[in-house]
PDB file of N, CA and C in Angstrom:
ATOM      1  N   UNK A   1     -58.651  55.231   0.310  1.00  0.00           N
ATOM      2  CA  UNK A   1     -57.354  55.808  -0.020  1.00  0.00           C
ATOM      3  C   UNK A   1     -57.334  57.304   0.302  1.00  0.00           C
ATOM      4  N   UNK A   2     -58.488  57.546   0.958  1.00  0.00           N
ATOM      5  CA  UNK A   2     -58.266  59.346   1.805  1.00  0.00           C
ATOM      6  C   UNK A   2     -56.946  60.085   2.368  1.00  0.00           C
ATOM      7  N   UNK A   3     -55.874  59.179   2.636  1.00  0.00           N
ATOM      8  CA  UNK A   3     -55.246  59.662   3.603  1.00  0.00           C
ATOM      9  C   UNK A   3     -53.939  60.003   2.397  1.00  0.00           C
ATOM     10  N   UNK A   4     -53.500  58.608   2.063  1.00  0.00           N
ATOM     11  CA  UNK A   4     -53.289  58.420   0.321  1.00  0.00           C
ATOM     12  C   UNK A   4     -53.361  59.199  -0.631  1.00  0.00           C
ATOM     13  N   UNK A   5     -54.714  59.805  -1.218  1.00  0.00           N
ATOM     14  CA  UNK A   5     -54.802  60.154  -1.742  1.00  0.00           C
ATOM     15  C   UNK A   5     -54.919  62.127  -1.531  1.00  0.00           C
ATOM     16  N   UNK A   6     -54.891  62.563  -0.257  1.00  0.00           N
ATOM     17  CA  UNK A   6     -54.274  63.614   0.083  1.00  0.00           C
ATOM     18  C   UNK A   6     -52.979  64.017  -0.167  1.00  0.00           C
ATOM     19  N   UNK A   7     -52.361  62.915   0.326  1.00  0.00           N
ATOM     20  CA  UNK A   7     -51.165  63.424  -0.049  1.00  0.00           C
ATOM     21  C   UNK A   7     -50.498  63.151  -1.555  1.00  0.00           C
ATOM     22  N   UNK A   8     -51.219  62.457  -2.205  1.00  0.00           N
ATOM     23  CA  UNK A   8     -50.829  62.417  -3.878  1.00  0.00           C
ATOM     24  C   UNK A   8     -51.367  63.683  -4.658  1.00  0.00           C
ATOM     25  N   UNK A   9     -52.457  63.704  -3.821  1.00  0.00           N
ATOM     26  CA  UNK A   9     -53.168  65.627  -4.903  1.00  0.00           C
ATOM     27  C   UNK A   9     -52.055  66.506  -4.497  1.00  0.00           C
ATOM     28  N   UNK A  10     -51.354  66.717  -3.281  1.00  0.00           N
ATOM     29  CA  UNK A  10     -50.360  67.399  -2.817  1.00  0.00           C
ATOM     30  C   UNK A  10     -49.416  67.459  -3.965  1.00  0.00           C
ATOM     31  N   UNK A  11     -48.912  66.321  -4.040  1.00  0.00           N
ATOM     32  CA  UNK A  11     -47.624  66.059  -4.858  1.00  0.00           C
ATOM     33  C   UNK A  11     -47.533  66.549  -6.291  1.00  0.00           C
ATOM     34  N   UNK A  12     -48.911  66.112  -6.926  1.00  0.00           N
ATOM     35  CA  UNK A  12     -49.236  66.278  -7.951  1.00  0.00           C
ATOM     36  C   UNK A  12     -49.600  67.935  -8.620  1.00  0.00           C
ATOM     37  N   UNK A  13     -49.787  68.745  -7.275  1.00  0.00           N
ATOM     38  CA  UNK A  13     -50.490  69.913  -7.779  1.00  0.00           C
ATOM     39  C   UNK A  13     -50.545  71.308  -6.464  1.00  0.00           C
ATOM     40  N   UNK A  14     -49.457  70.920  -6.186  1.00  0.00           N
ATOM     41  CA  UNK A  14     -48.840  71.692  -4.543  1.00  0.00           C
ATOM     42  C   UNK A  14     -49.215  73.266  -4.504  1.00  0.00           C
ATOM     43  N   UNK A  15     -48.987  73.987  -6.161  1.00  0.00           N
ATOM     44  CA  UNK A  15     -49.420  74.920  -5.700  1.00  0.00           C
ATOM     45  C   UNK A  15     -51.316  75.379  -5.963  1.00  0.00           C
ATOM     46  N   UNK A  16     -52.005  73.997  -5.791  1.00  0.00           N
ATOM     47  CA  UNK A  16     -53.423  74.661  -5.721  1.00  0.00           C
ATOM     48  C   UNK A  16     -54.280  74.893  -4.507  1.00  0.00           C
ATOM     49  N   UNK A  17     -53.061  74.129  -3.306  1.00  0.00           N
ATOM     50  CA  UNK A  17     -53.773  73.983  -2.376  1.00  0.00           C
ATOM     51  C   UNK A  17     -53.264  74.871  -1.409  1.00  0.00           C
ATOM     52  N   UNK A  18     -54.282  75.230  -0.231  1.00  0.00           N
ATOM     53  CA  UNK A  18     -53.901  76.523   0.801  1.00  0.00           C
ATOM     54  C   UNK A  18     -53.308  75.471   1.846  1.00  0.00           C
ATOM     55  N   UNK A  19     -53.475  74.029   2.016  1.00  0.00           N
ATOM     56  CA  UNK A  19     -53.380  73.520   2.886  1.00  0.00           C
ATOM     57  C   UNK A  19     -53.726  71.683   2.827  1.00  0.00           C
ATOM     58  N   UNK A  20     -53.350  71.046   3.542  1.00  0.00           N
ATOM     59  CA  UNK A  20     -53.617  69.689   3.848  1.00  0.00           C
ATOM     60  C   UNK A  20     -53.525  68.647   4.946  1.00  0.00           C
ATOM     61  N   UNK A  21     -55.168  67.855   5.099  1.00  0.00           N
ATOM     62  CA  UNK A  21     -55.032  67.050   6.407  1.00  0.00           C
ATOM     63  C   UNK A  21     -54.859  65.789   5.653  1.00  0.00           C
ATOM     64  N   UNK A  22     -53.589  65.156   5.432  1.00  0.00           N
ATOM     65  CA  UNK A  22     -54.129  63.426   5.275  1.00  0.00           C
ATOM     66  C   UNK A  22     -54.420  62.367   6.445  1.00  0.00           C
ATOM     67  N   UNK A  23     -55.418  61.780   6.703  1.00  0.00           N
ATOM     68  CA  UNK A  23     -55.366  60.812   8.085  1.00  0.00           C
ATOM     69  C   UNK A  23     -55.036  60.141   7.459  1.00  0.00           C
ATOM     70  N   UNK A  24     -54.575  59.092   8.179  1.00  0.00           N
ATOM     71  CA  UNK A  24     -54.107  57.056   7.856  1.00  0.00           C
ATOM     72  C   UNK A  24     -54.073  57.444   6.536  1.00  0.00           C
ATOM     73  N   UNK A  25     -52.302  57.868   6.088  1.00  0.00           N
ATOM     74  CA  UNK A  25     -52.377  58.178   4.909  1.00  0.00           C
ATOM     75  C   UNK A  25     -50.418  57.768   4.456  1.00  0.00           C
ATOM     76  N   UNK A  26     -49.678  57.765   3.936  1.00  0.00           N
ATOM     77  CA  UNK A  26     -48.738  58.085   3.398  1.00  0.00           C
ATOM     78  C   UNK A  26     -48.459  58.468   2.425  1.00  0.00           C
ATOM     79  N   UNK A  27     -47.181  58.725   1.739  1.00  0.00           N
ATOM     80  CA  UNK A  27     -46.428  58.663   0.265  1.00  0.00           C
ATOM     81  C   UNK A  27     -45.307  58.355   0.425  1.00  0.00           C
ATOM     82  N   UNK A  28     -44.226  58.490  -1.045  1.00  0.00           N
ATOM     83  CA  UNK A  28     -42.932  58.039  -1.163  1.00  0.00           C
ATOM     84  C   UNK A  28     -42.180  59.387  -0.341  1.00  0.00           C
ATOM     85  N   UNK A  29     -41.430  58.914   0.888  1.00  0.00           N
ATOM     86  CA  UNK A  29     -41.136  60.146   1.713  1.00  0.00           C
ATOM     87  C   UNK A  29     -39.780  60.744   0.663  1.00  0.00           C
ATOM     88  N   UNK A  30     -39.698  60.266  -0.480  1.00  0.00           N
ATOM     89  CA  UNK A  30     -38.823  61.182  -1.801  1.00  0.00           C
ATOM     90  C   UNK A  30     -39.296  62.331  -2.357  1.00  0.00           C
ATOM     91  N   UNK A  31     -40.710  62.606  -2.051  1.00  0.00           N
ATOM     92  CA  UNK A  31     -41.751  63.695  -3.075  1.00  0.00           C
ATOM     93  C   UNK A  31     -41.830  64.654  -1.430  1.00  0.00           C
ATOM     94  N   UNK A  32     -41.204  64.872  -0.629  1.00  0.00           N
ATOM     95  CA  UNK A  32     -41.648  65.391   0.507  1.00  0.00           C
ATOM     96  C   UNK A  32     -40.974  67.065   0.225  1.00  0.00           C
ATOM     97  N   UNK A  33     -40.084  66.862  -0.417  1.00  0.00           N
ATOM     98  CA  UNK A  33     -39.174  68.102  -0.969  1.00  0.00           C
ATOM     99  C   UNK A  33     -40.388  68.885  -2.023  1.00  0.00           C
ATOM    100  N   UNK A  34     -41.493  68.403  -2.603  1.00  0.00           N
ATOM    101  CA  UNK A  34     -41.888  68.813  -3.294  1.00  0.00           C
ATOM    102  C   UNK A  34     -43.244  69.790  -2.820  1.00  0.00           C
ATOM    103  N   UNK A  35     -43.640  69.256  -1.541  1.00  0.00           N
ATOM    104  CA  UNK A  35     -44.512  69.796  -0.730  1.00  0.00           C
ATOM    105  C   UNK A  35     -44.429  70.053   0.647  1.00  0.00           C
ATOM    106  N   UNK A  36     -42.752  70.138   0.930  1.00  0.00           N
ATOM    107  CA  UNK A  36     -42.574  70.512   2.318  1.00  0.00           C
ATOM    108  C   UNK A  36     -43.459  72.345   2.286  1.00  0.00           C
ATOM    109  N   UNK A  37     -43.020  72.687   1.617  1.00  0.00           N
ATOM    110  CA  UNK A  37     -43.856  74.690   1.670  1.00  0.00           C
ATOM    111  C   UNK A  37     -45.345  74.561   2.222  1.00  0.00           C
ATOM    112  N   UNK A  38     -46.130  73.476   1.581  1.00  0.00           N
ATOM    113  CA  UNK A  38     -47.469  73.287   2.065  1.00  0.00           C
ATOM    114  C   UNK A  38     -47.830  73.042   3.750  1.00  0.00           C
ATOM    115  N   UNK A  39     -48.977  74.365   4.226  1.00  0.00           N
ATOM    116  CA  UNK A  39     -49.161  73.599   5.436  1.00  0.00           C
ATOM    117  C   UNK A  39     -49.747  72.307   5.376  1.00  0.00           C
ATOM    118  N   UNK A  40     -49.343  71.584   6.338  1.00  0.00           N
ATOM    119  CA  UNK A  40     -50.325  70.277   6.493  1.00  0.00           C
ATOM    120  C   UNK A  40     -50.082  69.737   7.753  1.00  0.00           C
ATOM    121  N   UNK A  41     -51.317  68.909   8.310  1.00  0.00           N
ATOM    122  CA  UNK A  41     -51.409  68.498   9.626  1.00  0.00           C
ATOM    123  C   UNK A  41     -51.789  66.889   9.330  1.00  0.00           C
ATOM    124  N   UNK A  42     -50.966  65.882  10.036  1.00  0.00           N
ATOM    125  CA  UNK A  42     -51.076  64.820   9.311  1.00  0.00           C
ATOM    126  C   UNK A  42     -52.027  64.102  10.920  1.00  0.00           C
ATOM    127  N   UNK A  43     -52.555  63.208  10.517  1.00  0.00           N
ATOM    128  CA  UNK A  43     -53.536  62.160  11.364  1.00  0.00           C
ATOM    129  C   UNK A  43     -53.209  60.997  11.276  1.00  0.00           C
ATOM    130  N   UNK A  44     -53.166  60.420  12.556  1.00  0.00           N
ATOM    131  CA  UNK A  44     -53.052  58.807  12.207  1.00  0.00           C
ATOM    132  C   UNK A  44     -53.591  58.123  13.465  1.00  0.00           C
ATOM    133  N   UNK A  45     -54.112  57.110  13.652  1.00  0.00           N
ATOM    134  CA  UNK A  45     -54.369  56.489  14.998  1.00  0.00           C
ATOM    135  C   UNK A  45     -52.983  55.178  15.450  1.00  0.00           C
ATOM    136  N   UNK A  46     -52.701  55.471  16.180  1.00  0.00           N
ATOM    137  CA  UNK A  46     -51.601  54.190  16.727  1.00  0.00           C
ATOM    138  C   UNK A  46     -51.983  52.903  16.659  1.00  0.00           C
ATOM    139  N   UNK A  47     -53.233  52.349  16.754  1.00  0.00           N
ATOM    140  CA  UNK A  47     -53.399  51.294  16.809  1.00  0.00           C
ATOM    141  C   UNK A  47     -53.889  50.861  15.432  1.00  0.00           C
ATOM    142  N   UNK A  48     -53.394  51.273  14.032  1.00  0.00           N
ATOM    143  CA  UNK A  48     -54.207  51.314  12.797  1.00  0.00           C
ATOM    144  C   UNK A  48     -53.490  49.845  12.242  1.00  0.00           C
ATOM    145  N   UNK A  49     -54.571  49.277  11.818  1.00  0.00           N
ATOM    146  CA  UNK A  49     -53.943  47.826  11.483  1.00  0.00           C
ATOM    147  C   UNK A  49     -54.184  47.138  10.104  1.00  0.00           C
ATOM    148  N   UNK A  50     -54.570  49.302   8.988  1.00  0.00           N
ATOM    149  CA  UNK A  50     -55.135  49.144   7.924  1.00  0.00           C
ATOM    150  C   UNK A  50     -54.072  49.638   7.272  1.00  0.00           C
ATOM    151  N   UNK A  51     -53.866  50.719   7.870  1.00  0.00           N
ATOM    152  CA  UNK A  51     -52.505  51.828   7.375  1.00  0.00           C
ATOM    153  C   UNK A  51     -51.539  51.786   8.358  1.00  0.00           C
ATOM    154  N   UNK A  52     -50.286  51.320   8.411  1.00  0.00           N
ATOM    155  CA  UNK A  52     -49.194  51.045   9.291  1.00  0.00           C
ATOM    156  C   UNK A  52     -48.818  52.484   9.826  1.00  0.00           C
ATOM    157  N   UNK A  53     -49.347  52.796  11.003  1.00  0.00           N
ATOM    158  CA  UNK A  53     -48.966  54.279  11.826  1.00  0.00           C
ATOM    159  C   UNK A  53     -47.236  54.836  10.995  1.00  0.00           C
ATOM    160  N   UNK A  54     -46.444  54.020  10.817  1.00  0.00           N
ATOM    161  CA  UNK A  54     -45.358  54.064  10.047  1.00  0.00           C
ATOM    162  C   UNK A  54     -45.211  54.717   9.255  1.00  0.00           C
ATOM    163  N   UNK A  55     -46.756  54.773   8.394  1.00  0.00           N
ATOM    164  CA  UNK A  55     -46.091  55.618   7.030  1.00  0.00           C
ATOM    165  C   UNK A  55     -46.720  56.947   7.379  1.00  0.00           C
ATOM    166  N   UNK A  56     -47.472  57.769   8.305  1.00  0.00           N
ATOM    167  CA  UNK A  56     -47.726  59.185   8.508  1.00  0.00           C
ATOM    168  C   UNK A  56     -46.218  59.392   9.421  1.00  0.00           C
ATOM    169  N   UNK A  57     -45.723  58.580  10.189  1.00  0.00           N
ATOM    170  CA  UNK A  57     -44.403  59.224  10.468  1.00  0.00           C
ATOM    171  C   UNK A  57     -43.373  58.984  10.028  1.00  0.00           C
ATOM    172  N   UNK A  58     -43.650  58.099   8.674  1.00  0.00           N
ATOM    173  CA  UNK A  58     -41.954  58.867   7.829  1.00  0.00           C
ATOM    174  C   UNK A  58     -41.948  59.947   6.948  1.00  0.00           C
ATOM    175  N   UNK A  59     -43.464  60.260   6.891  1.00  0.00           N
ATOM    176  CA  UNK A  59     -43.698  61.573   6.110  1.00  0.00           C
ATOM    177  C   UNK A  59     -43.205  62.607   6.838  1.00  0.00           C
ATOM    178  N   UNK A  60     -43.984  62.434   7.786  1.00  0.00           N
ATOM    179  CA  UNK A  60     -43.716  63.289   8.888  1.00  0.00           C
ATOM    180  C   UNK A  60     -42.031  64.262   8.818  1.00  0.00           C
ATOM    181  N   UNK A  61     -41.332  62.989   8.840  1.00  0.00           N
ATOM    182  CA  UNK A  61     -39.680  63.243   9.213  1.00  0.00           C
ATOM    183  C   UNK A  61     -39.433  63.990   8.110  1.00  0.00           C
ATOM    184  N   UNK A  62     -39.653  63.165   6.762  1.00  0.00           N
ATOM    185  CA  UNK A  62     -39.654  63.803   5.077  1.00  0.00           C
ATOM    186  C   UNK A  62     -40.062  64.949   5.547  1.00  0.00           C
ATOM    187  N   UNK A  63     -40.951  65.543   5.582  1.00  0.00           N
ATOM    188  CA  UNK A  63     -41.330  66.475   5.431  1.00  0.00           C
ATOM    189  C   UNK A  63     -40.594  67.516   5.960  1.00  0.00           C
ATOM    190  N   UNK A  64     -40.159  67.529   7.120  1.00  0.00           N
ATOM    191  CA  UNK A  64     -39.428  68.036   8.568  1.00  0.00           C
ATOM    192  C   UNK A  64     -37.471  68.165   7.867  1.00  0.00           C
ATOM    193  N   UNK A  65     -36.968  67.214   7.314  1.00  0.00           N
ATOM    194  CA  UNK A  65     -35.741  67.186   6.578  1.00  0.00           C
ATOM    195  C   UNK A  65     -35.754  68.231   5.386  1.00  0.00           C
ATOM    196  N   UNK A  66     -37.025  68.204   4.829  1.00  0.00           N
ATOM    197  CA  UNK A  66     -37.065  68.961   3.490  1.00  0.00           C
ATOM    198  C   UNK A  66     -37.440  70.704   3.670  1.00  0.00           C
ATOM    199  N   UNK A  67     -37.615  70.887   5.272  1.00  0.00           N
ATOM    200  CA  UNK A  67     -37.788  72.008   5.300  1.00  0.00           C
ATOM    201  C   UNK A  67     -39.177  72.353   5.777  1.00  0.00           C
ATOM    202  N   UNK A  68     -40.035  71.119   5.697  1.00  0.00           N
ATOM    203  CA  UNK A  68     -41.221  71.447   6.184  1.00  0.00           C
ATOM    204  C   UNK A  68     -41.469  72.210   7.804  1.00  0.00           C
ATOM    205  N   UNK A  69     -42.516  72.239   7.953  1.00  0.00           N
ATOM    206  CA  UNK A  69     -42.923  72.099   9.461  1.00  0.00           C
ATOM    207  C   UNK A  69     -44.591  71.510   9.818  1.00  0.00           C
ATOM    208  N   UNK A  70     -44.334  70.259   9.352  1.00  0.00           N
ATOM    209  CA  UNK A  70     -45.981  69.609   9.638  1.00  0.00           C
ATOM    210  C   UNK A  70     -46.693  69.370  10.564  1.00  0.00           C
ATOM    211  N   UNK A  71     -47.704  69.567  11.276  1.00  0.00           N
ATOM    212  CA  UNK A  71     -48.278  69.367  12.288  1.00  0.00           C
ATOM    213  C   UNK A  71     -48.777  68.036  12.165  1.00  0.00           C
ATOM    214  N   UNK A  72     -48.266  67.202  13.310  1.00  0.00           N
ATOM    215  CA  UNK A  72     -48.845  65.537  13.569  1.00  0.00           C
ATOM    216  C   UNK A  72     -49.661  65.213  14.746  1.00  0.00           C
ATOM    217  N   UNK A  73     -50.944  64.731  14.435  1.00  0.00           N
ATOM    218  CA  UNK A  73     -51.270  64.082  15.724  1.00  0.00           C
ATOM    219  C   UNK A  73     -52.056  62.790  15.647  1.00  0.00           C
ATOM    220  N   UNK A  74     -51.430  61.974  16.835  1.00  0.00           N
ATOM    221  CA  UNK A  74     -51.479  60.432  16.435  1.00  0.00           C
ATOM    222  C   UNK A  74     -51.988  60.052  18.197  1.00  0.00           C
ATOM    223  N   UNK A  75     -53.273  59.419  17.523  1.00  0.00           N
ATOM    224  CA  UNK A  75     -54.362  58.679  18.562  1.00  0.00           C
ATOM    225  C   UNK A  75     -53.869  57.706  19.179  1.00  0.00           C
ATOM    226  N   UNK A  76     -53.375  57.780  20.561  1.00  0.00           N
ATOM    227  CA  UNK A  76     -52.745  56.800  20.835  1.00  0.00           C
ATOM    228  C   UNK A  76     -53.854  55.416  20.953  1.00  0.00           C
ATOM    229  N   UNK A  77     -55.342  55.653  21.071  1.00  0.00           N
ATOM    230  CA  UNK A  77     -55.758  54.454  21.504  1.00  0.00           C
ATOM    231  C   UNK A  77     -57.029  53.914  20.529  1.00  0.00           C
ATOM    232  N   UNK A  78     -56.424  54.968  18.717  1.00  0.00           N
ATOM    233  CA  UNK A  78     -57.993  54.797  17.713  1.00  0.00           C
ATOM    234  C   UNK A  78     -56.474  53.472  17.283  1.00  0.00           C
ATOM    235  N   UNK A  79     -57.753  53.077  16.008  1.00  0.00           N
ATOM    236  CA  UNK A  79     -57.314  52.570  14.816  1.00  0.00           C
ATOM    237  C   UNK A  79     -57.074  52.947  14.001  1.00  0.00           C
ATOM    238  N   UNK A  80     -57.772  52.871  12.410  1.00  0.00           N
ATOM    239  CA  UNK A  80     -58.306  52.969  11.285  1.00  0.00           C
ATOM    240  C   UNK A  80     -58.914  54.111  11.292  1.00  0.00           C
ATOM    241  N   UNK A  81     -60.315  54.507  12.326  1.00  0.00           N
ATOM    242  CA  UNK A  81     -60.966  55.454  11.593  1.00  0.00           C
ATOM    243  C   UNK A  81     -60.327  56.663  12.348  1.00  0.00           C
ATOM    244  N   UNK A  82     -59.270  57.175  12.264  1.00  0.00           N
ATOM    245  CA  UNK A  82     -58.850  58.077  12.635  1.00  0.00           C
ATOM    246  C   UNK A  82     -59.499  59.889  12.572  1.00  0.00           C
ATOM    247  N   UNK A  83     -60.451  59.585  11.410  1.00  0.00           N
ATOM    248  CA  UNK A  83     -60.696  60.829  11.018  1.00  0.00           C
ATOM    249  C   UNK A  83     -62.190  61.403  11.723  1.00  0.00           C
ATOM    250  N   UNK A  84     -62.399  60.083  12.992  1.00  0.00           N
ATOM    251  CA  UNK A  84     -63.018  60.546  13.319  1.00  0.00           C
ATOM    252  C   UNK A  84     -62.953  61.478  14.483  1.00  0.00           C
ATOM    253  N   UNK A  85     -61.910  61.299  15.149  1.00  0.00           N
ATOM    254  CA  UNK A  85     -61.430  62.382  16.154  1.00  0.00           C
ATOM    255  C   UNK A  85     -60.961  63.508  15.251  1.00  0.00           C
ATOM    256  N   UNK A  86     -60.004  63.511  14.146  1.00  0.00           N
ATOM    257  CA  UNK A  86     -59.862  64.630  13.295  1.00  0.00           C
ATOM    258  C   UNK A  86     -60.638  65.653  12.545  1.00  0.00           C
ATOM    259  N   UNK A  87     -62.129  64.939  12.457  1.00  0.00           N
ATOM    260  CA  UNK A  87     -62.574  65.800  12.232  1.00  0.00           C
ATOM    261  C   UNK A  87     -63.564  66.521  13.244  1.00  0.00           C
ATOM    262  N   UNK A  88     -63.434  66.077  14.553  1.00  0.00           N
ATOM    263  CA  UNK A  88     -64.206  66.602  15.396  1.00  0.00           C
ATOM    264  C   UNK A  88     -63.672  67.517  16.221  1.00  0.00           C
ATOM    265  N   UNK A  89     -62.296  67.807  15.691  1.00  0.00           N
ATOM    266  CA  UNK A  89     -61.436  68.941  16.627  1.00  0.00           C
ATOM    267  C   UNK A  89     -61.783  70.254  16.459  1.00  0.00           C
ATOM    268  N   UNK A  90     -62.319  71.310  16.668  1.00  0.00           N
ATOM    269  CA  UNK A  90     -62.241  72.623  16.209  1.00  0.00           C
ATOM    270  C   UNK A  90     -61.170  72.982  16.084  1.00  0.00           C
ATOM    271  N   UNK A  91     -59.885  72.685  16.257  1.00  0.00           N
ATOM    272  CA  UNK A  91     -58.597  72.929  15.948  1.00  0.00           C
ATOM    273  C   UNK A  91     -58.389  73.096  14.626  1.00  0.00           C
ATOM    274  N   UNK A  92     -58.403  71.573  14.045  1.00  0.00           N
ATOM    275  CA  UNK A  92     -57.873  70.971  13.053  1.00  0.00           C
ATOM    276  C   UNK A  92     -58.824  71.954  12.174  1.00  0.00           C
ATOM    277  N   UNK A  93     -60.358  72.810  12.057  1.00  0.00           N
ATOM    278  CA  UNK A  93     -60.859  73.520  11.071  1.00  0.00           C
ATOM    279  C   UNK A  93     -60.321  74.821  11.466  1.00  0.00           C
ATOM    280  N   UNK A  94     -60.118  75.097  12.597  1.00  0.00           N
ATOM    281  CA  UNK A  94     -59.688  77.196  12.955  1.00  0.00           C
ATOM    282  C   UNK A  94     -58.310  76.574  11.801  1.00  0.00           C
ATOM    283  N   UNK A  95     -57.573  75.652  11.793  1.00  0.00           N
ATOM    284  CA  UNK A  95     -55.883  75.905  11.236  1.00  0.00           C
ATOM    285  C   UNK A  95     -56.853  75.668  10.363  1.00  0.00           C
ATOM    286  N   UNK A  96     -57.214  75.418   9.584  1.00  0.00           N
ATOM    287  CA  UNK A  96     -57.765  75.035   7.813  1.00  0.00           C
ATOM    288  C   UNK A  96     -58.186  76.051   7.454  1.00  0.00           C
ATOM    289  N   UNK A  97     -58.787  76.708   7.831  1.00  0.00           N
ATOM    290  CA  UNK A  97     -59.403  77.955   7.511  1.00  0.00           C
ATOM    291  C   UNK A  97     -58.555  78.891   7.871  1.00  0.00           C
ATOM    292  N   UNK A  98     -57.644  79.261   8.235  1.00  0.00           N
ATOM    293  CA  UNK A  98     -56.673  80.157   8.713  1.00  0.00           C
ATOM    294  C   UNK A  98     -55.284  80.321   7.688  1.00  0.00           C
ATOM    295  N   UNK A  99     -55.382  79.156   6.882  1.00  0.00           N
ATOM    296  CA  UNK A  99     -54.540  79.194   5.750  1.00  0.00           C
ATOM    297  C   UNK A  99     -54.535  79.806   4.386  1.00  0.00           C
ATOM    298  N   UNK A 100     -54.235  80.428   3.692  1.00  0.00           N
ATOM    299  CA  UNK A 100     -53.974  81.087   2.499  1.00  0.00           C
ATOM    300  C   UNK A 100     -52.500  80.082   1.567  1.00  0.00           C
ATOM    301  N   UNK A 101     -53.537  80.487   0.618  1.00  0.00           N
ATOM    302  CA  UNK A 101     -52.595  79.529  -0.608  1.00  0.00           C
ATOM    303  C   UNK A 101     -51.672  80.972  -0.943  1.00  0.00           C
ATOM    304  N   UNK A 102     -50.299  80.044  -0.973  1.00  0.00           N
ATOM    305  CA  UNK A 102     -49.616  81.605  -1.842  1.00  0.00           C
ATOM    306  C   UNK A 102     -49.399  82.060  -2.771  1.00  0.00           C
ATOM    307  N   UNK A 103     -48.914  83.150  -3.217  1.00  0.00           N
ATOM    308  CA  UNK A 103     -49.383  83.887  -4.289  1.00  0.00           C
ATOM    309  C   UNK A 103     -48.272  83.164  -5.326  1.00  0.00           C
ATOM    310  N   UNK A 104     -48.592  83.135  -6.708  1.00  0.00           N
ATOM    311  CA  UNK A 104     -47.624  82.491  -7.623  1.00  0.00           C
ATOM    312  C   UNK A 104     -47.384  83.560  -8.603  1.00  0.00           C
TER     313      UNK A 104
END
C-alpha cells in the first residue's frame, strides 16, 4: 500500500511534509483540494495490473483542478514495480531534496 499510503499521510497531515512521491498509488480525488499546495511527483507504470494506472491519473487531474501542479511520470512499458525506475532517477531525488516544507 506504498503508493496508497503516500498519499493518505498527505491527506492526513499535509502540513508535515516538504514533499511527496506516491508510485502505483491513489486516493479519493475529493481530498486533492486538501493537498494540492504540496509538491508531489506521482509514479505509475502503464502496464500495472495491481494498481489500475487510472487511479495516479485521476489524482493527477484532482490535483491539477484544485490548484495543484503535480509532476507525473508513467512507464509506458513497467508494471507493478514501478518504483523501480523511480527510484533510480537522480531526478526524482535532486526534486526531493530541493523542497522545503513551508513555514506555518
Amino acid at each position: 500500500m506504498g503508493g496508497y499510503g503516500t498519499f493518505q499521510a498527505l491527506v492526513e497531515r499535509p502540513k508535515l511534509f516538504a514533499a511527496g512521491a506516491p508510485v502505483c498509488g491513489g486516493n479519493n480525488p475529493a481530498n486533492a483540494g486538501k493537498i494540492s499546495a504540496v509538491p508531489i511527483w506521482i509514479f505509475h507504470g502503464a502496464k500495472d495490473t495491481t494498481v489500475p494506472v487510472t487511479r495516479s491519473r485521476e489524482m493527477v487531474e484532482a490535483l491539477k483542478k484544485a490548484g495543484g501542479e503535480p509532476k507525473y511520470t508513467e512507464f509506458p512499458k513497467t508494471g507493478h514495480g514501478a518504483w523501480t525506475p523511480a527510484y533510480h532517477s537522480a531526478a526524482l531525488w535532486a526534486w526531493m531534496f530541493s523542497q522545503r516544507r513551508a513555514k506555518s
